[in-house]
Protein backbone atom coordinates (compact mmCIF):
# COMPACT_ATOMS: atom_id res chain seq x y z
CA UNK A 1 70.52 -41.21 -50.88
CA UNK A 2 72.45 -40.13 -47.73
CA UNK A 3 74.51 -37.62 -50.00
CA UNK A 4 71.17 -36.06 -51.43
CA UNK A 5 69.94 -35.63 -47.58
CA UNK A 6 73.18 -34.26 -46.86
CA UNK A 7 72.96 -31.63 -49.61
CA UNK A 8 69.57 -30.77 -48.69
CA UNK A 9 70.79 -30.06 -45.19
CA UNK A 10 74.07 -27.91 -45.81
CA UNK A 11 71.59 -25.92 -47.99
CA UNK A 12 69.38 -25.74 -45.32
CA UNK A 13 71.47 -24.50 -43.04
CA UNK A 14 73.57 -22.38 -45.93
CA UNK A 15 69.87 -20.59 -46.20
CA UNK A 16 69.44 -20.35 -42.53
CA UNK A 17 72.87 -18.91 -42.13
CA UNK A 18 72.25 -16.12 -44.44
CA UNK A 19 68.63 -14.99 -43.11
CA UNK A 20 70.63 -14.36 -39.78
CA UNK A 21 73.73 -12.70 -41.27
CA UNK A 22 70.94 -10.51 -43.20
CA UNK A 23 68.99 -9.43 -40.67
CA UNK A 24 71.72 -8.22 -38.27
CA UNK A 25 72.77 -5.90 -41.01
CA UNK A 26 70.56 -2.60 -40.81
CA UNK A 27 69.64 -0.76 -43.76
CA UNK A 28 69.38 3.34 -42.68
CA UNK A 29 67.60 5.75 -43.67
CA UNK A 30 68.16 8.47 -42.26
CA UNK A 31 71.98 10.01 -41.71
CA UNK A 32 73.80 10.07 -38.54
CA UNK A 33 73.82 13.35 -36.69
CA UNK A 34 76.44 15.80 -37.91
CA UNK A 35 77.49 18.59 -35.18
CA UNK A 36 77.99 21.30 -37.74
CA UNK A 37 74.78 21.48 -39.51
CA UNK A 38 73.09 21.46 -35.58
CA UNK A 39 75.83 24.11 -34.83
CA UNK A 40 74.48 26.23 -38.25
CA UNK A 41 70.81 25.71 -37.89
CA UNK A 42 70.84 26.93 -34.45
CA UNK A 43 72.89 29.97 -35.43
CA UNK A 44 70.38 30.54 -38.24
CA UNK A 45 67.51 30.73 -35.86
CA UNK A 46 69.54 32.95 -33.29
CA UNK A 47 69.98 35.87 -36.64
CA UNK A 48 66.66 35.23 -37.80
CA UNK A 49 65.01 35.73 -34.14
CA UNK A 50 67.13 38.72 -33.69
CA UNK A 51 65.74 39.94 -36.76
CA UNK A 52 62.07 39.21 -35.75
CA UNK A 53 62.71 40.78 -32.38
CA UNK A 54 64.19 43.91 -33.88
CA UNK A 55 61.79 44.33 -36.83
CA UNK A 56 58.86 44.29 -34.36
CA UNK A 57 60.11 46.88 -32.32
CA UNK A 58 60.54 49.15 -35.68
CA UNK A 59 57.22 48.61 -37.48
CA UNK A 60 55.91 52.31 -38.46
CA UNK A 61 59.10 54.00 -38.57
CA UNK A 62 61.37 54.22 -41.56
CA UNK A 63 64.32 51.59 -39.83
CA UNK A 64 61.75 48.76 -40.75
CA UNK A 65 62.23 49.29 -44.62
CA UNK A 66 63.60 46.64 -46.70
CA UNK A 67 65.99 48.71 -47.73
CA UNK A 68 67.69 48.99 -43.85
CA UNK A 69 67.87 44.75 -44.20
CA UNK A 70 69.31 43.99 -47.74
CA UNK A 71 72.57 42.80 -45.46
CA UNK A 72 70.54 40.31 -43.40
CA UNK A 73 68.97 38.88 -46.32
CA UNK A 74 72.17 38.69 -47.71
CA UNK A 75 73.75 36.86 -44.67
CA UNK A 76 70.89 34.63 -44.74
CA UNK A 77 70.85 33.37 -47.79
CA UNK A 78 74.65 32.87 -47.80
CA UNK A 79 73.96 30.57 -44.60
CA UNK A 80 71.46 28.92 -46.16
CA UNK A 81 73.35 28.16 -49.21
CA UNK A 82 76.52 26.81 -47.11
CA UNK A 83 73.47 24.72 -45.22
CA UNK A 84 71.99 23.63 -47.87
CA UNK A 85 75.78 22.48 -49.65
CA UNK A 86 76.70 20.61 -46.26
CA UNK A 87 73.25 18.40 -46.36
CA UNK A 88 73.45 17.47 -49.80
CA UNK A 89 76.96 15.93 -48.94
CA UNK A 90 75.55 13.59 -46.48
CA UNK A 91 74.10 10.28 -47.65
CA UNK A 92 71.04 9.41 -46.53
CA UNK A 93 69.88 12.89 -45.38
CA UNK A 94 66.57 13.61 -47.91
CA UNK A 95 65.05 14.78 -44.69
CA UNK A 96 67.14 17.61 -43.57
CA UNK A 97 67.56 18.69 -47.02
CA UNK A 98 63.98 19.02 -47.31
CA UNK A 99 63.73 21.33 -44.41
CA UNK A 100 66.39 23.24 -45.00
CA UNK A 101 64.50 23.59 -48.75
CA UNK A 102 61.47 24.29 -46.71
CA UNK A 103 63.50 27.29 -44.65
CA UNK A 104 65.21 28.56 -47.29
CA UNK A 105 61.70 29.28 -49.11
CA UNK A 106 60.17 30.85 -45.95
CA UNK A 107 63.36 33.40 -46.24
CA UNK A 108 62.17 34.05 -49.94
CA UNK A 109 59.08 34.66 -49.14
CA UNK A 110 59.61 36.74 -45.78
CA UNK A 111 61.69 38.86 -47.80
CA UNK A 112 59.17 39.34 -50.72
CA UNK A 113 56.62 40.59 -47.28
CA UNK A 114 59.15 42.66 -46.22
CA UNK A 115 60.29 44.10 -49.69
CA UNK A 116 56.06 45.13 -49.55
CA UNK A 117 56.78 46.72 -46.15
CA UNK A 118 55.30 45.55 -42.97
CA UNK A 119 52.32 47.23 -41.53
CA UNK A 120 51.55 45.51 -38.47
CA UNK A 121 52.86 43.94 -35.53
CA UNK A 122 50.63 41.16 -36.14
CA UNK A 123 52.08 40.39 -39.21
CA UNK A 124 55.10 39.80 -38.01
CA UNK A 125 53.97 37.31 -35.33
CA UNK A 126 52.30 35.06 -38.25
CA UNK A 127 55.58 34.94 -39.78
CA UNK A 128 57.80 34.19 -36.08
CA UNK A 129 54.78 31.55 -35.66
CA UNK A 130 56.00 29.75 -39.08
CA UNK A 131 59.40 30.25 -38.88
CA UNK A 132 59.50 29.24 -35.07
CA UNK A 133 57.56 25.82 -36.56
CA UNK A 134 60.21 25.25 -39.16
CA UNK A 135 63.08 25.44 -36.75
CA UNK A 136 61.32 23.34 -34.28
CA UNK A 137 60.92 20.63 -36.83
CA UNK A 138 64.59 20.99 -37.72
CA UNK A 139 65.89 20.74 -34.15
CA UNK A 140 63.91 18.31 -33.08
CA UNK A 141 65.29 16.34 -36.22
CA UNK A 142 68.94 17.08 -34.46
CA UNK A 143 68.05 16.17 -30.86
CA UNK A 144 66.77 12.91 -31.96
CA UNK A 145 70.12 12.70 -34.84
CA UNK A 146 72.13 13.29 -31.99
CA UNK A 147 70.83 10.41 -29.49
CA UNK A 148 70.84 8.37 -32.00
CA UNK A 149 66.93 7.29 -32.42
CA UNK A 150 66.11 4.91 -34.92
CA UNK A 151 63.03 6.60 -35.68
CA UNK A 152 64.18 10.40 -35.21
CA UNK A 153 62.17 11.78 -38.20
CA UNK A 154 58.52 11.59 -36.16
């Protein structure tokens, strides 16, 4: 009997053993924070500000065509895509990628507006209200990457 009792206690503590190995492991969920995507995203919102800033001050005259901004769409988009390319190659980074999907379809669209032609200033501020929200969201993503909350997504 004293060898079944002794079975039933190396178990025991064989069980025990590997709750607490298990639960000092953490599982993430999130990546780490990565200094170049930060370093892109904020140079993406510094050209499409500019742009904003500029457009508004051109609305009515004939430098606010499309036309006059094919480059910065282009420039964009190429950003974007390098963006997009360095998330994907980070595990555990759904998040980012899914605002950096989210920005690169507010540059579709705001180039579809603009392609129409802009009429008013007020248009313009709707669209620097939206695109000011979607960079928030992504740098507030970074700030919290980069100190390393737990929780950095909320």
């Amino acid at each position: 009997m004293s060898q079944i009792v002794l079975n039933k206690r190396v178990s025991l503590l064989m069980s025990f053993l590997l709750v607490i190995l298990t639960s000092c492991t953490s599982i993430k969920l999130i990546s780490d924070y990565d200094e170049v995507t930060d370093r892109k995203i904020v140079a993406l919102q510094e050209k499409v500000t500019g742009f904003v800033v500029k457009i508004r001050d051109e609305i009515g005259a004939d430098q606010a065509k499309y036309a006059n901004y094919k480059s910065f769409y282009q420039d964009v988009k190429v950003d974007l895509e390098t963006l997009k390319i360095r998330t994907n190659a980070i595990d555990n980074n759904k998040i980012v990628q899914d605002q950096v999907s989210e920005l690169s379809n507010y540059i579709d669209n705001l180039e579809k507006v603009h392609k129409l032609g802009f009429t008013h200033v007020s248009e313009i501020d709707l669209i620097n209200s939206q695109c000011n929200t979607i960079f928030t969201s992504l740098t507030k993503l970074q700030l919290a990457l980069k100190r390393g909350e737990k929780n950095a997504k909320n």
